[in-house]
Protein backbone atom coordinates (compact mmCIF):
# COMPACT_ATOMS: atom_id res chain seq x y z
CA UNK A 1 -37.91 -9.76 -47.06
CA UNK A 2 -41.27 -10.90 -48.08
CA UNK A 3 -41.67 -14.99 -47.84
CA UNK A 4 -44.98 -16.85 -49.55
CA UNK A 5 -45.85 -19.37 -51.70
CA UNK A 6 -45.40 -23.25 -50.22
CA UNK A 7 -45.56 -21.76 -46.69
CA UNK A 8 -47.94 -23.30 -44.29
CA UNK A 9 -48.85 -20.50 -42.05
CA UNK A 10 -47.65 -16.93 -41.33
CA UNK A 11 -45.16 -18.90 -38.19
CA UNK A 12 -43.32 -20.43 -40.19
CA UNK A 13 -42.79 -17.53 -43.18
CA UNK A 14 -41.35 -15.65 -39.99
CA UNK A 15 -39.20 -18.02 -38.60
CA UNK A 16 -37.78 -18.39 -42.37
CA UNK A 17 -37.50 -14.32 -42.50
CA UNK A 18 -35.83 -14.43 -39.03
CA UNK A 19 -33.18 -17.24 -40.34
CA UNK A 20 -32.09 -15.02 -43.40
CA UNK A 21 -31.34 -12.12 -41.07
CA UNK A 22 -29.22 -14.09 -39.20
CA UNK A 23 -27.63 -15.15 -42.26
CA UNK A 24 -27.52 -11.84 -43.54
CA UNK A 25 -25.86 -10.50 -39.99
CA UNK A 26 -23.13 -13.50 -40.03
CA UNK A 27 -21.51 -12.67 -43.37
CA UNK A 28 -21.75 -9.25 -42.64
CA UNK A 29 -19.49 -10.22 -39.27
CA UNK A 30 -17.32 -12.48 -41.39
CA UNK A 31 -16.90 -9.62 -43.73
CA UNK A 32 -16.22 -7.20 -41.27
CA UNK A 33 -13.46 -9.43 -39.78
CA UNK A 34 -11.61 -10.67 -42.78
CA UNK A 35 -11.76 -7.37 -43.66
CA UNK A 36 -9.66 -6.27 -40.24
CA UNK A 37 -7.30 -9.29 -41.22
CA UNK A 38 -6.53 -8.00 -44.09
CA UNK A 39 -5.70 -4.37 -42.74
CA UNK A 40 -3.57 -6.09 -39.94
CA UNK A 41 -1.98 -7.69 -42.43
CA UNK A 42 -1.42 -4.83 -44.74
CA UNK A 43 0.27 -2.64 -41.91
CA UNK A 44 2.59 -5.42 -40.94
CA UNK A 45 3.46 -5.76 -44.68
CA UNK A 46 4.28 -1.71 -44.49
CA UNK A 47 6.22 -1.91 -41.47
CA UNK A 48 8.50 -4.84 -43.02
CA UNK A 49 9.20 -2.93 -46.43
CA UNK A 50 13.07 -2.39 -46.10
CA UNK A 51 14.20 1.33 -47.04
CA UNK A 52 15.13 1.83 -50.31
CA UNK A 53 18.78 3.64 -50.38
């Protein structure tokens, strides 16, 4: 990620850069998370299905 413009010096355009990939790295964790929720979830929800007869 390139950063320019209204930036005062090449410091601070990498401590920006450094924020966003930090950013970018949380919501990848919260993704990867929900995502186990949701397949903890979805094998309880299997295992509870009564048998059809």
């Amino acid at each position: 990620m390139r950063v320019a413009g209204l930036l005062s010096d090449n410091t601070e355009a990498r401590e920006i850069e450094f924020i966003s990939k930090v950013c970018i790295l949380k919501d990848r964790i919260h993704f990867l998370v929900r995502k186990e929720k949701l397949k903890k979830l979805l094998e309880q929800e299997q295992t509870c299905e009564p048998t059809k007869d």
